[in-house]
N, C-alpha and C. Protein backbone atom coordinates (compact mmCIF):
# COMPACT_ATOMS: atom_id res chain seq x y z
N UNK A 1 45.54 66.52 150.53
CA UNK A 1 45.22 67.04 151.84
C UNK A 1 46.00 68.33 152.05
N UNK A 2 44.93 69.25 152.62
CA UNK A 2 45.57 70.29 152.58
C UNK A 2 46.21 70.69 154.54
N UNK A 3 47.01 71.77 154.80
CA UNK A 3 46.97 71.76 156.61
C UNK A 3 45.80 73.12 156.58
N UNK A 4 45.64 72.97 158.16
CA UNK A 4 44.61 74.50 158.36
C UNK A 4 45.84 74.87 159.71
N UNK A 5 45.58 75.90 159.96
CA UNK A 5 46.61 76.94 160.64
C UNK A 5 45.95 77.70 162.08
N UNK A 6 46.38 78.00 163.02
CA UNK A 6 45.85 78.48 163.87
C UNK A 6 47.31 79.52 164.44
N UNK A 7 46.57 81.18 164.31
CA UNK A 7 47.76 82.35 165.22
C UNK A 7 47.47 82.35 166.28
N UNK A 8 47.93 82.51 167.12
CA UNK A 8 48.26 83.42 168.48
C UNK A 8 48.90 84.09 168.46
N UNK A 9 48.52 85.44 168.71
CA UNK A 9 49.62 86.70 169.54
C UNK A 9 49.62 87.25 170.83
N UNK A 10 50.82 86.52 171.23
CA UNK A 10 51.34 86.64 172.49
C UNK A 10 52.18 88.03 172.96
N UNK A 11 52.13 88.58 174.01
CA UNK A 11 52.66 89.52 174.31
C UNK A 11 54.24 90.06 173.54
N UNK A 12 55.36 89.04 173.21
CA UNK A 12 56.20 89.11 172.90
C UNK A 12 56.83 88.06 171.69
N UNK A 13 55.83 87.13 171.80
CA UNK A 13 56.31 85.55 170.86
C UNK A 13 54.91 85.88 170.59
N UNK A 14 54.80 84.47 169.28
CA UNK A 14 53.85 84.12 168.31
C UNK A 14 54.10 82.93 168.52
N UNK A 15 52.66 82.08 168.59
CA UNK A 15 52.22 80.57 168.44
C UNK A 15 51.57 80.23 166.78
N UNK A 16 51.95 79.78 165.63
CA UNK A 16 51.74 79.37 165.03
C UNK A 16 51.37 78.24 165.13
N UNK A 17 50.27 77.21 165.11
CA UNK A 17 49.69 75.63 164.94
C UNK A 17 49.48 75.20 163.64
N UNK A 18 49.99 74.15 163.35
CA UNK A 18 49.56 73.71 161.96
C UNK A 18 48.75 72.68 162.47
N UNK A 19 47.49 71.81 161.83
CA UNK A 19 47.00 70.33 161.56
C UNK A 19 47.04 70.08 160.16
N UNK A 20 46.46 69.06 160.03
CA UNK A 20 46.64 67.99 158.77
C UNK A 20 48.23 67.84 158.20
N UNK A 21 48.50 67.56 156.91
CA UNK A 21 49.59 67.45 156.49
C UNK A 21 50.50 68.10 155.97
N UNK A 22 51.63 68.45 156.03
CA UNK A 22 52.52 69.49 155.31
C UNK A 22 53.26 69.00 154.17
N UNK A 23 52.78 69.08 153.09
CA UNK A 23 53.41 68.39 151.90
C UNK A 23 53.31 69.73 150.79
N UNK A 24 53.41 69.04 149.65
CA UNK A 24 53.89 69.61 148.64
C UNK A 24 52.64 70.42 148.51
N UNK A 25 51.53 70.14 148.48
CA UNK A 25 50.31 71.10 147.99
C UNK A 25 49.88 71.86 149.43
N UNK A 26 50.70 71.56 150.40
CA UNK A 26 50.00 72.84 151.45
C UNK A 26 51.40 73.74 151.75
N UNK A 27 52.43 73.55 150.79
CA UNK A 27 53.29 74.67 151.25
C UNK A 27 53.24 76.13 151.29
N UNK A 28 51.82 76.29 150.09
CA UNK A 28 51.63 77.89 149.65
C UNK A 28 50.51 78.12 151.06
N UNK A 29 49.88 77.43 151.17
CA UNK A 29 48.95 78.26 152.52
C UNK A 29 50.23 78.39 153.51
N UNK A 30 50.88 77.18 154.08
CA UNK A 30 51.47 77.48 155.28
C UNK A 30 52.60 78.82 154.97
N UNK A 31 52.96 79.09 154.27
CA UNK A 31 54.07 80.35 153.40
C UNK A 31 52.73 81.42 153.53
N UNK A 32 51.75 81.71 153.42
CA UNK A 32 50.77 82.41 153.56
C UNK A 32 50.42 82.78 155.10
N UNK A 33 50.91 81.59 155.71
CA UNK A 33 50.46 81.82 157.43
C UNK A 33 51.39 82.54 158.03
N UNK A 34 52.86 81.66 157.45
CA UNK A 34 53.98 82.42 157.94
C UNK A 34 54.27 83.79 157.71
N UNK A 35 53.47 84.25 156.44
CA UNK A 35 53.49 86.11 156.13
C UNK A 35 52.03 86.80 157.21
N UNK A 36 51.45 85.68 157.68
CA UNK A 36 50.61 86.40 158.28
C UNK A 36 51.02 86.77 160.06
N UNK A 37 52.08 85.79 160.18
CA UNK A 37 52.55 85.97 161.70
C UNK A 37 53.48 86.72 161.59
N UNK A 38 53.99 87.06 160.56
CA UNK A 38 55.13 87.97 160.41
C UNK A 38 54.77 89.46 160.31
N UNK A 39 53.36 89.60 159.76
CA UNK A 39 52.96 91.00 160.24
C UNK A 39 53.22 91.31 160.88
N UNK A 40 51.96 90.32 161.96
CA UNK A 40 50.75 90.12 162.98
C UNK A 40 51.67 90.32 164.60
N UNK A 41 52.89 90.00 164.65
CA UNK A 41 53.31 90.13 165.71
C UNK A 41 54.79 90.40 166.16
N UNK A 42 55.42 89.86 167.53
CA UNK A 42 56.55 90.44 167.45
C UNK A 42 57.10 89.14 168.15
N UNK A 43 58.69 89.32 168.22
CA UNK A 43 58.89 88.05 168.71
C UNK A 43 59.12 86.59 168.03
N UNK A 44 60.03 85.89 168.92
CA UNK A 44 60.44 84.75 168.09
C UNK A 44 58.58 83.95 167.77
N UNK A 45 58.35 83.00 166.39
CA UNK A 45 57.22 82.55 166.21
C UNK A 45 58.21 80.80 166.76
N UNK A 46 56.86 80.43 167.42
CA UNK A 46 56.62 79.06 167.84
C UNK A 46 55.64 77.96 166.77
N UNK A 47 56.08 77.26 166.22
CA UNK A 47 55.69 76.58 165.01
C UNK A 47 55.46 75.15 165.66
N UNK A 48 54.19 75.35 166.21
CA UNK A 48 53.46 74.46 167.28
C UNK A 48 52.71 73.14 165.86
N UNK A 49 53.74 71.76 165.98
CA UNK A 49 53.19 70.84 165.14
C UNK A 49 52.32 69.67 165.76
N UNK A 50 51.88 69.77 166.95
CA UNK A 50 51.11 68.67 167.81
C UNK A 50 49.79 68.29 167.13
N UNK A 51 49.15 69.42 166.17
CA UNK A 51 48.10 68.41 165.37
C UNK A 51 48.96 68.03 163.75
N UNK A 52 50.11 67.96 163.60
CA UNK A 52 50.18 68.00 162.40
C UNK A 52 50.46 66.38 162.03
N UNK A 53 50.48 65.53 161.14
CA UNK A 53 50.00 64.42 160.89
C UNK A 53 51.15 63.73 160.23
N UNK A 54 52.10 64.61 159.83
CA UNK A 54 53.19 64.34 158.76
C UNK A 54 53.86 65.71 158.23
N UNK A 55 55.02 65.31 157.75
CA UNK A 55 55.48 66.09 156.34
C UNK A 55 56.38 65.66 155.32
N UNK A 56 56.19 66.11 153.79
CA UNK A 56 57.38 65.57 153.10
C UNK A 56 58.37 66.43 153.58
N UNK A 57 59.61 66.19 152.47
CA UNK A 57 60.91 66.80 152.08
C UNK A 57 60.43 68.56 151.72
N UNK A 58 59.40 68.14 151.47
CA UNK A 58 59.09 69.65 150.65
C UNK A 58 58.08 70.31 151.86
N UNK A 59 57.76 69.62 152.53
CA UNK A 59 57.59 70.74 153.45
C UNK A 59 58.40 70.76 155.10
N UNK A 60 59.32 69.96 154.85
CA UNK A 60 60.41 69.92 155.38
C UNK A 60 60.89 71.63 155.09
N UNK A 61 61.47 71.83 153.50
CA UNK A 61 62.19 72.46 153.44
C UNK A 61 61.40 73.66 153.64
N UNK A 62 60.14 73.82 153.33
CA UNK A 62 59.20 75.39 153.41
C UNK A 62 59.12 75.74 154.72
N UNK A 63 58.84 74.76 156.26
CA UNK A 63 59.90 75.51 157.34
C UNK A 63 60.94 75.84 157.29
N UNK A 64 62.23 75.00 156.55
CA UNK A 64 63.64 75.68 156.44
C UNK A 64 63.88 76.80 156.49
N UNK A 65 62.67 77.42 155.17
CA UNK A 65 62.39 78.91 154.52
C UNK A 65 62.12 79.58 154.97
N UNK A 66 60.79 79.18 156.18
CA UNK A 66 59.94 80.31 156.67
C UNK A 66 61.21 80.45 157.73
N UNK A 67 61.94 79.44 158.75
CA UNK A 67 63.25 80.44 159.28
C UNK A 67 63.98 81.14 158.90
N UNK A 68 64.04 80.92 157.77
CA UNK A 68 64.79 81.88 156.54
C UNK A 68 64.27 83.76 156.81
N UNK A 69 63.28 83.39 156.38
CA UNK A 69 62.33 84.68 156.37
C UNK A 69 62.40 85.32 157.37
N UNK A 70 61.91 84.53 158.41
CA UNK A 70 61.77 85.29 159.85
C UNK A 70 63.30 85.95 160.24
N UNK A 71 64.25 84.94 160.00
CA UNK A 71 65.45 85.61 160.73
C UNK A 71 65.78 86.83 159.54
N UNK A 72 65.64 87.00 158.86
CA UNK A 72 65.54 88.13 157.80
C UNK A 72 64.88 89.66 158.40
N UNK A 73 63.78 88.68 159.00
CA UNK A 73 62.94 90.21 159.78
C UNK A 73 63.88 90.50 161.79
N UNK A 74 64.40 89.16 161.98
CA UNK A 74 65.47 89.99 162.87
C UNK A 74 64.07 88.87 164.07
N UNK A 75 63.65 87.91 163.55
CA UNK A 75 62.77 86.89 164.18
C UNK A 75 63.05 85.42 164.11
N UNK A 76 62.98 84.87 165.41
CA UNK A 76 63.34 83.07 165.18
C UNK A 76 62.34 82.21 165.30
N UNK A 77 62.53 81.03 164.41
CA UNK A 77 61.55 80.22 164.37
C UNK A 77 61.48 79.05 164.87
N UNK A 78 61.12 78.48 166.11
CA UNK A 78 61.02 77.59 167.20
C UNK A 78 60.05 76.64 166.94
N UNK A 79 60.43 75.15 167.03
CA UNK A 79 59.51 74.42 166.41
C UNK A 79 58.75 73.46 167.54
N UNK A 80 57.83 73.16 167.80
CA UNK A 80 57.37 71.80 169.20
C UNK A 80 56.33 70.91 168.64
N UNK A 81 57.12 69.83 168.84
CA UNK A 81 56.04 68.33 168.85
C UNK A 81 56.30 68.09 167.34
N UNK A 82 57.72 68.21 166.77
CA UNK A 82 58.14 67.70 165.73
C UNK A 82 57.10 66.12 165.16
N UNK A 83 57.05 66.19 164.35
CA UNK A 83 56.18 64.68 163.67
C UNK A 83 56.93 63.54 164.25
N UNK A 84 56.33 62.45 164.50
CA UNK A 84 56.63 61.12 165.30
C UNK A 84 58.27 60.52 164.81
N UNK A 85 57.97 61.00 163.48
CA UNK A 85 59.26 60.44 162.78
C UNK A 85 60.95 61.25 163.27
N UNK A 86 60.05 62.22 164.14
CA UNK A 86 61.43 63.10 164.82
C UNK A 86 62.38 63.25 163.60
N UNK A 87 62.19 63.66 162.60
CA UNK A 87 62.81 64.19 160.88
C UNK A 87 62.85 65.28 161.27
N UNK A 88 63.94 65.99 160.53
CA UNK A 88 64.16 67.39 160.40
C UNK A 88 65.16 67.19 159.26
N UNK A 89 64.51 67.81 158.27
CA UNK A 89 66.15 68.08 157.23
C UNK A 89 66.36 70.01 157.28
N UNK A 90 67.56 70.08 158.31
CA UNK A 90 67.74 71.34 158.08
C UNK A 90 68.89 71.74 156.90
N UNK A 91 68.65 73.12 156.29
CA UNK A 91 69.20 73.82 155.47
C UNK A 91 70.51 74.06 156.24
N UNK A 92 71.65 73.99 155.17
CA UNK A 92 72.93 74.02 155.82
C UNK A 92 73.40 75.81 156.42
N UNK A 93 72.47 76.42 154.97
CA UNK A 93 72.70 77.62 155.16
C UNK A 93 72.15 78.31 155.79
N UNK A 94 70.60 78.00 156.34
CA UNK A 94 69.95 78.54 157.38
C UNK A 94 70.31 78.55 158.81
N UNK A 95 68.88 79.36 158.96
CA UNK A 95 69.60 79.87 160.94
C UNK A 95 69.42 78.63 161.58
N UNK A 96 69.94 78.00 162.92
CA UNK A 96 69.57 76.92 163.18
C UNK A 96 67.71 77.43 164.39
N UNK A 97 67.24 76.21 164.59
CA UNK A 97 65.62 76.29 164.63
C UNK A 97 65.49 75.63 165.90
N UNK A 98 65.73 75.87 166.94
CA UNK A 98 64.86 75.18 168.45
C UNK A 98 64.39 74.09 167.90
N UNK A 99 63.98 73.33 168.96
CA UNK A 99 63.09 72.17 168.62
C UNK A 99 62.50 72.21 169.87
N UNK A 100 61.59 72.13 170.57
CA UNK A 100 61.22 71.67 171.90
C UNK A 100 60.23 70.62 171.89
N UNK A 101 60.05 69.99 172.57
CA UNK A 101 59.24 68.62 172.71
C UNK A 101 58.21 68.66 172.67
N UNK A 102 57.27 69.97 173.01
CA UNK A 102 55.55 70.23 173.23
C UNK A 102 55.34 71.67 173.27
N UNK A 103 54.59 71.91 173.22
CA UNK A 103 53.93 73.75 173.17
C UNK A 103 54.29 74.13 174.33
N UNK A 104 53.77 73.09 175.47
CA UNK A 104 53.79 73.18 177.08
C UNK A 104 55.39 73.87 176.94
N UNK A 105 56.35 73.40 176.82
CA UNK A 105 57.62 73.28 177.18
C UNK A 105 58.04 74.53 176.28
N UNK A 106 57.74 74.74 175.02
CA UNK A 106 58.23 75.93 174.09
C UNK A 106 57.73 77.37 174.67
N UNK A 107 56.22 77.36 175.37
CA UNK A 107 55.94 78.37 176.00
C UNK A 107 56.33 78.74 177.19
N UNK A 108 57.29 77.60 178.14
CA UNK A 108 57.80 77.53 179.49
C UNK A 108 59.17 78.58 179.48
N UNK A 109 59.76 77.72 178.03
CA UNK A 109 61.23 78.35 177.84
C UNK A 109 60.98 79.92 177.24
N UNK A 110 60.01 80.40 177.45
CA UNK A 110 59.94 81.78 177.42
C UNK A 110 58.86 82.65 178.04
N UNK A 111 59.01 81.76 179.51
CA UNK A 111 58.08 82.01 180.47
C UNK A 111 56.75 82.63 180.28
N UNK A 112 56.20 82.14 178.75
CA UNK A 112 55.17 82.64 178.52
C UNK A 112 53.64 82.13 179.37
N UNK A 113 52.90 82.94 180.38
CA UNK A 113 52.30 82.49 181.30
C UNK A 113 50.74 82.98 180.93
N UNK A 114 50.29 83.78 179.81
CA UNK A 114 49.52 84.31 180.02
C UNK A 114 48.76 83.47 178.84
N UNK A 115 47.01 83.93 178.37
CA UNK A 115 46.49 83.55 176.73
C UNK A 115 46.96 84.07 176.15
N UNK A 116 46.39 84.14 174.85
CA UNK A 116 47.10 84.56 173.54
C UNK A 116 46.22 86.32 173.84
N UNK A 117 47.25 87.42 173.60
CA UNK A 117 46.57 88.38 173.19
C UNK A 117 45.27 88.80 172.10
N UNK A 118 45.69 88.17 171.25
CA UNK A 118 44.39 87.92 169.69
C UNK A 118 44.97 86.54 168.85
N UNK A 119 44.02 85.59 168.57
CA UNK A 119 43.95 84.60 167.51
C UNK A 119 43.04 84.70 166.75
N UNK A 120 43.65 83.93 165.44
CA UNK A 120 43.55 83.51 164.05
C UNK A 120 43.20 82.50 163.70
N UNK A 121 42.53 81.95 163.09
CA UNK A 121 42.39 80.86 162.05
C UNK A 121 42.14 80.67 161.40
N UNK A 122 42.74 79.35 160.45
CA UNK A 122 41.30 78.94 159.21
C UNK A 122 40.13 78.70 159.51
N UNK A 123 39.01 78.71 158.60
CA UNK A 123 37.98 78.05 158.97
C UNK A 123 37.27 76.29 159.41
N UNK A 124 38.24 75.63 159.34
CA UNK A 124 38.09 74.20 159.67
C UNK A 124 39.14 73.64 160.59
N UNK A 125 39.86 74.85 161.60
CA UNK A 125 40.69 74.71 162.30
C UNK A 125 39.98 73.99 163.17
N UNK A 126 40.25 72.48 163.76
CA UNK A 126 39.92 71.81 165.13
C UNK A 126 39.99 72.91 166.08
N UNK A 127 38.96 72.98 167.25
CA UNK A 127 38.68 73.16 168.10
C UNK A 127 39.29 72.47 168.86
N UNK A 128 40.29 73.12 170.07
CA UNK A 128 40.71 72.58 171.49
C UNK A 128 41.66 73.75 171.73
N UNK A 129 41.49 73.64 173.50
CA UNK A 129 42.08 74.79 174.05
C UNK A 129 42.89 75.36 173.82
N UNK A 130 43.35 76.59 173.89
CA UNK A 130 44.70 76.95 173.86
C UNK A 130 45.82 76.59 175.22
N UNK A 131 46.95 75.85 174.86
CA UNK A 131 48.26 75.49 175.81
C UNK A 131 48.82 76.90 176.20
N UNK A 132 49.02 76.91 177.17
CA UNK A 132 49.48 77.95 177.77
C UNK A 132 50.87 77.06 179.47
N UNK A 133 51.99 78.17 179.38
CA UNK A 133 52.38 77.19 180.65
C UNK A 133 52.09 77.03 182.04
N UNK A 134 51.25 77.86 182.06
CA UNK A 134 49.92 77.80 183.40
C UNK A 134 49.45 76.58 183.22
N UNK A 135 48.67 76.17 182.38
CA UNK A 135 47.98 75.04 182.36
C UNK A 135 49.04 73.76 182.28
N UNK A 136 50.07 73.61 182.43
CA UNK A 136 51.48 72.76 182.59
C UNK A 136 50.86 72.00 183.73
């Protein structure tokens, strides 16, 4: 199983969504998404996991990375609706990573009020609205 990905670009932050699973064989797309929000926008990225289903160790650690990356570009990587198992194995040497409880709440704490300026997706990305903290 592979994940599918959904961008938002927000005025100042980035909403990244993952669904399906984050394991060992979807680390190269999601490393692919994360170079695509890293263009694509400005601002800490929000690594919105509310459709995501699971993850191993190994894609545990390929978020580790992608904070890696981002804080490299002088960007932080904020995570919401961690998997049920509330797991996180963070890197000792990495930046440390927000966690917030829901999109609702990750977009609150940066009074983000408006839609997404332009979105992205895969092609088999589920359909459903975009969270915004208006709609809170």
């Amino acid at each position: 199983m592979t994940i599918e990905w959904n961008y938002a670009a927000h005025e100042d932050l980035a909403v990244l969504s993952l669904a399906g699973y984050l394991g060992a064989e979807a680390t190269g797309r999601f490393t692919g998404a994360v170079g695509w929000a890293l263009a694509r926008g400005t601002g800490p990225v929000i690594l919105d996991l509310t459709a995501l289903h699971g993850w191993s160790a190994g894609g545990q650690l390929a978020v580790a990375q992608a904070a890696r990356l981002l804080a490299e570009h002088g960007r932080r990587l904020e995570l919401a609706a961690i998997p049920a198992d509330g797991s996180l194995v963070p890197e000792a040497t990495g930046p440390s990573i927000p966690v917030h409880p829901d999109l609702p709440a990750a977009l609150a704490a940066h009074r983000q009020i408006r839609q997404p300026d332009r979105q992205w997706s895969t092609g088999n990305w589920p359909a459903r609205p975009v969270v915004t903290a208006s709609t809170i």
